[in-house]
Protein backbone atom coordinates (compact mmCIF):
# COMPACT_ATOMS: atom_id res chain seq x y z
CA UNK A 1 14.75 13.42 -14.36
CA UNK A 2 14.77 15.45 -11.27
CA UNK A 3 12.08 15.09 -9.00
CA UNK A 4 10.47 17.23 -6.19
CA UNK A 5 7.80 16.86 -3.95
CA UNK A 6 5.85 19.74 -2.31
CA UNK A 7 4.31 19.46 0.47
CA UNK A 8 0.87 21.54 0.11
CA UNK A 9 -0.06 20.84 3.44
CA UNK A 10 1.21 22.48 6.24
CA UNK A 11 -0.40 19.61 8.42
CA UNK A 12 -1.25 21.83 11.05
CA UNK A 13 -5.03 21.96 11.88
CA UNK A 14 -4.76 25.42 13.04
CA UNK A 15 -2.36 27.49 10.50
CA UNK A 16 -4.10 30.73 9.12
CA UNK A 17 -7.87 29.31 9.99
CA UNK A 18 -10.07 29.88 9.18
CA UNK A 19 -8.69 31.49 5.56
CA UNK A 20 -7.65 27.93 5.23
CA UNK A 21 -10.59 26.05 5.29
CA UNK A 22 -11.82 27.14 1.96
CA UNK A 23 -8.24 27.93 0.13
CA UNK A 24 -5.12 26.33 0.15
CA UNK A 25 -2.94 28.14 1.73
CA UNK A 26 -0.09 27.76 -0.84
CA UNK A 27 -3.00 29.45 -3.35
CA UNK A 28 -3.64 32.27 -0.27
CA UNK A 29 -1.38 35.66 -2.35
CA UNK A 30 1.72 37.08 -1.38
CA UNK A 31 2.06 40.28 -3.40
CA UNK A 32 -0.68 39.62 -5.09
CA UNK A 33 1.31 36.44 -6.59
CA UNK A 34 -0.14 32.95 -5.27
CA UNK A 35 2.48 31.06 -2.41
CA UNK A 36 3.20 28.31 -4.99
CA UNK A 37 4.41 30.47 -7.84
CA UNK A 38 7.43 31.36 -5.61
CA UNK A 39 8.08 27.60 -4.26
CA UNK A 40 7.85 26.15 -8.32
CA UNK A 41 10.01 29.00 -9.95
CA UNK A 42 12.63 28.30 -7.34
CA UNK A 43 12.61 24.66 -8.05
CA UNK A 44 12.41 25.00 -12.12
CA UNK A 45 15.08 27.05 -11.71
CA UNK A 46 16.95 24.29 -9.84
CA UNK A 47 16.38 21.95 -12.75
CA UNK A 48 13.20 20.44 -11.39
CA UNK A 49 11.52 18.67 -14.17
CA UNK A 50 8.56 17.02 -11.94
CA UNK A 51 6.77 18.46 -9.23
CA UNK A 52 4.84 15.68 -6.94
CA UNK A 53 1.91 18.20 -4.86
CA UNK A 54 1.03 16.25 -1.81
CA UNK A 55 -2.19 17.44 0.09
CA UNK A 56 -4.76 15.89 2.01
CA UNK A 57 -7.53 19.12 1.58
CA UNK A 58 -8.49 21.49 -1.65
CA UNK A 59 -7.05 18.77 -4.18
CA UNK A 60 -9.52 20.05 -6.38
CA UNK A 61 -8.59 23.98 -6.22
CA UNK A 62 -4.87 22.56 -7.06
CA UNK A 63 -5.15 20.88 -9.61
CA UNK A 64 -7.58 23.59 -11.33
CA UNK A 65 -4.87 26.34 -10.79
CA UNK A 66 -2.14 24.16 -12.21
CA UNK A 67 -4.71 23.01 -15.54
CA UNK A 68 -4.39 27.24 -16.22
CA UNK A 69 -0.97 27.53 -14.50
CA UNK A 70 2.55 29.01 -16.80
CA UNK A 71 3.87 25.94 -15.67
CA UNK A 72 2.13 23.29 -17.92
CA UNK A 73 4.43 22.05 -20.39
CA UNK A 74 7.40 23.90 -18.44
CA UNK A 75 7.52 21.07 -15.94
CA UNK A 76 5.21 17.74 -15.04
CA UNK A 77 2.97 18.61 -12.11
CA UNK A 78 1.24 15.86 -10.57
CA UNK A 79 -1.52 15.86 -7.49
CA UNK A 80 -1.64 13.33 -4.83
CA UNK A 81 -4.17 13.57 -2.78
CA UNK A 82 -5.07 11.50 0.39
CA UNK A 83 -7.19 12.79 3.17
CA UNK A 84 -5.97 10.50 5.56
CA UNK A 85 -2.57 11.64 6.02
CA UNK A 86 -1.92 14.21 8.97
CA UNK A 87 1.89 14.32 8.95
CA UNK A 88 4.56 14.55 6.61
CA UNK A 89 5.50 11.23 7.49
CA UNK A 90 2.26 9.95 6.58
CA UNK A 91 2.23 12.13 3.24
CA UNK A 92 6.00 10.46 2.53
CA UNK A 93 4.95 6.66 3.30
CA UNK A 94 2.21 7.34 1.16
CA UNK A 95 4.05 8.49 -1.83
CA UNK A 96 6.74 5.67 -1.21
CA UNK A 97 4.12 2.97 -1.29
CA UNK A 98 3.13 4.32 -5.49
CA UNK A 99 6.12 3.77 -6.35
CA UNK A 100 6.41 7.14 -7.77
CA UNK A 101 9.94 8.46 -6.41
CA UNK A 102 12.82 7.39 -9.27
CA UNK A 103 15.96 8.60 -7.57
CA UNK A 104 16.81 11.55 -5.12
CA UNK A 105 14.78 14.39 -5.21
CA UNK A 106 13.99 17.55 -3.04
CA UNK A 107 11.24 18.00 -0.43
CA UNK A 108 9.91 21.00 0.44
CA UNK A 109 6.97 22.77 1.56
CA UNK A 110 4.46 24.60 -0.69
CA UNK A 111 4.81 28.01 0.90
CA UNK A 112 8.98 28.18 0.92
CA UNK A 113 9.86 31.67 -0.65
CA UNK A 114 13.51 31.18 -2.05
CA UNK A 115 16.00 31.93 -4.56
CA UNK A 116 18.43 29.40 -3.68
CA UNK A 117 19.44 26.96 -6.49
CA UNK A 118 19.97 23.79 -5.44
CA UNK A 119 22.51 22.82 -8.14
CA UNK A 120 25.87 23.31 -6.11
CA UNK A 121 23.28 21.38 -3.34
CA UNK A 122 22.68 18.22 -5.25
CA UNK A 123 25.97 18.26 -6.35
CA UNK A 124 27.41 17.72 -3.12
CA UNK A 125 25.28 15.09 -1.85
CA UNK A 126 25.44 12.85 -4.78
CA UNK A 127 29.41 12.93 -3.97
CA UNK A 128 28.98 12.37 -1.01
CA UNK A 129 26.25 9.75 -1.58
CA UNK A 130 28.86 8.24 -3.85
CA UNK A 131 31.56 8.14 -0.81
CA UNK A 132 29.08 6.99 1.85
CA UNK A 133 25.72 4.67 0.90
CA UNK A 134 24.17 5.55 4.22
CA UNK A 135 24.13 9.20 3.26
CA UNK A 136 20.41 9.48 1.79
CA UNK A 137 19.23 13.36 3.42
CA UNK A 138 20.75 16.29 2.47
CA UNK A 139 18.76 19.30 4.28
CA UNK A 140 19.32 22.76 3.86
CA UNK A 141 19.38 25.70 6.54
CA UNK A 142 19.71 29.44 6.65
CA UNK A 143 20.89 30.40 9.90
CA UNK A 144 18.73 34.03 10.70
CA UNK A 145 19.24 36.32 14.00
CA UNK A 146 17.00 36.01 16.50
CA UNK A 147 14.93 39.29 15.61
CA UNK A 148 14.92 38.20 12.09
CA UNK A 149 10.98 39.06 10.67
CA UNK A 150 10.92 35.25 9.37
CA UNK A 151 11.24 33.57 12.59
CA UNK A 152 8.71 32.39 15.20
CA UNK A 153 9.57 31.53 18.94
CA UNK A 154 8.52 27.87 17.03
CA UNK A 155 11.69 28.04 14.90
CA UNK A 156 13.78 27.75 17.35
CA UNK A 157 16.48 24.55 17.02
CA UNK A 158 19.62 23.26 17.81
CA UNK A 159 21.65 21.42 15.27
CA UNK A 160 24.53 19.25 15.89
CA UNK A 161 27.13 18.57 13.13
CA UNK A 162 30.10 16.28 12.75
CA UNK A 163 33.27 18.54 12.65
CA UNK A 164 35.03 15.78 9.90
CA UNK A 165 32.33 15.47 7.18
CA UNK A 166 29.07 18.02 8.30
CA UNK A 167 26.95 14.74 8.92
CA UNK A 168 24.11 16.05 11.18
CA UNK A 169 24.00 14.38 14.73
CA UNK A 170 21.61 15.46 16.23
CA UNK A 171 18.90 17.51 15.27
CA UNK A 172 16.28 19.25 18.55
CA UNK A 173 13.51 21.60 18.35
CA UNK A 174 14.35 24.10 21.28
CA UNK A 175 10.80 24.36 24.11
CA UNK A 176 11.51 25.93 27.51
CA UNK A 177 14.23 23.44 28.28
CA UNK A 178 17.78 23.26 26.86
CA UNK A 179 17.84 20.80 24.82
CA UNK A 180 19.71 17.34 25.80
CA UNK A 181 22.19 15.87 24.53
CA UNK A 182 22.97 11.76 23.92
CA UNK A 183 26.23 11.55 25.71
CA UNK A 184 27.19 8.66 22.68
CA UNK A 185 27.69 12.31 20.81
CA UNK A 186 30.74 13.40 22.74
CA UNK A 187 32.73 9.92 22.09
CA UNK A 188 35.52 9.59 19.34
């Protein structure tokens, strides 16, 4: 069974207040459609058969949406709530300590708009899972211009891959300084 968990939190205190501090913002309508149909039609369409919604506010509002949602019997969605989480680190040690991750499975935020299909995805990193144990994160990027209408001064990054097998690096969110590099990259 393939597994997801969405992030429903943005864990920022300060994203789209103060909308936010009465709805979710993966509830807040794009085209008049709610955020989270987009993210969970993108991921049944990758096969998704569970859907694990991390968030530490509106638990309540979620979990009504999803009781009337298409999606019941289409695909298990389960709420996890814990206010005490303010990271996505915290949200991911928290799901890892209830035992409730089988096997691989896909993380991404609530609000992702996307008609990718990660089939082709997972295919490639359980091969290369298979060839290497220590490979365990397979991420996926869309390079965009700078002008692009997605992108925030925020988004920008630098990404450093290995030229042999497109193992990531290093990995640097871009401020007002270039960003440096460990010299240990550079060495054969």
């Amino acid at each position: 069974m393939l597994q997801a968990v969405l992030f429903a939190d943005s864990f920022s205190q300060s994203m789209f207040r103060p909308v936010t501090k009465k709805l979710p913002k993966m509830l807040m309508p794009l085209v008049n459609v709610p955020m989270i149909e987009y993210t969970l039609e993108f991921l049944s369409n990758s096969g998704v058969e569970e859907v694990l919604v991390f968030c530490s506010n509106h638990s309540s509002q979620l979990e009504s949406y999803f009781r009337d949602s298409k999606w019941q019997g289409q695909m298990k969605l389960v709420v996890l709530k814990n206010a005490n989480c303010f990271t996505a680190g915290d949200a991911l040690r928290d799901i890892d300590s209830r035992g409730l991750i089988k096997k691989d499975f896909i993380l991404v935020q609530g609000d992702v708009i996307s008609n990718v299909n990660l089939t082709k995805v997972l295919s490639e990193h359980k091969a290369r899972r298979e060839a290497d144990k220590n490979c365990i994160l397979t991420m996926v990027l869309k390079q965009v211009g700078p002008s692009h209408p997605s992108r925030t001064q925020e988004d920008q990054i630098f990404v450093g891959l290995d030229g042999n097998n497109q193992g990531l690096l290093h990995y640097a969110i871009i401020g007002e300084d270039s960003p440096s590099l460990p010299t240990e990259l550079f060495k054969e």
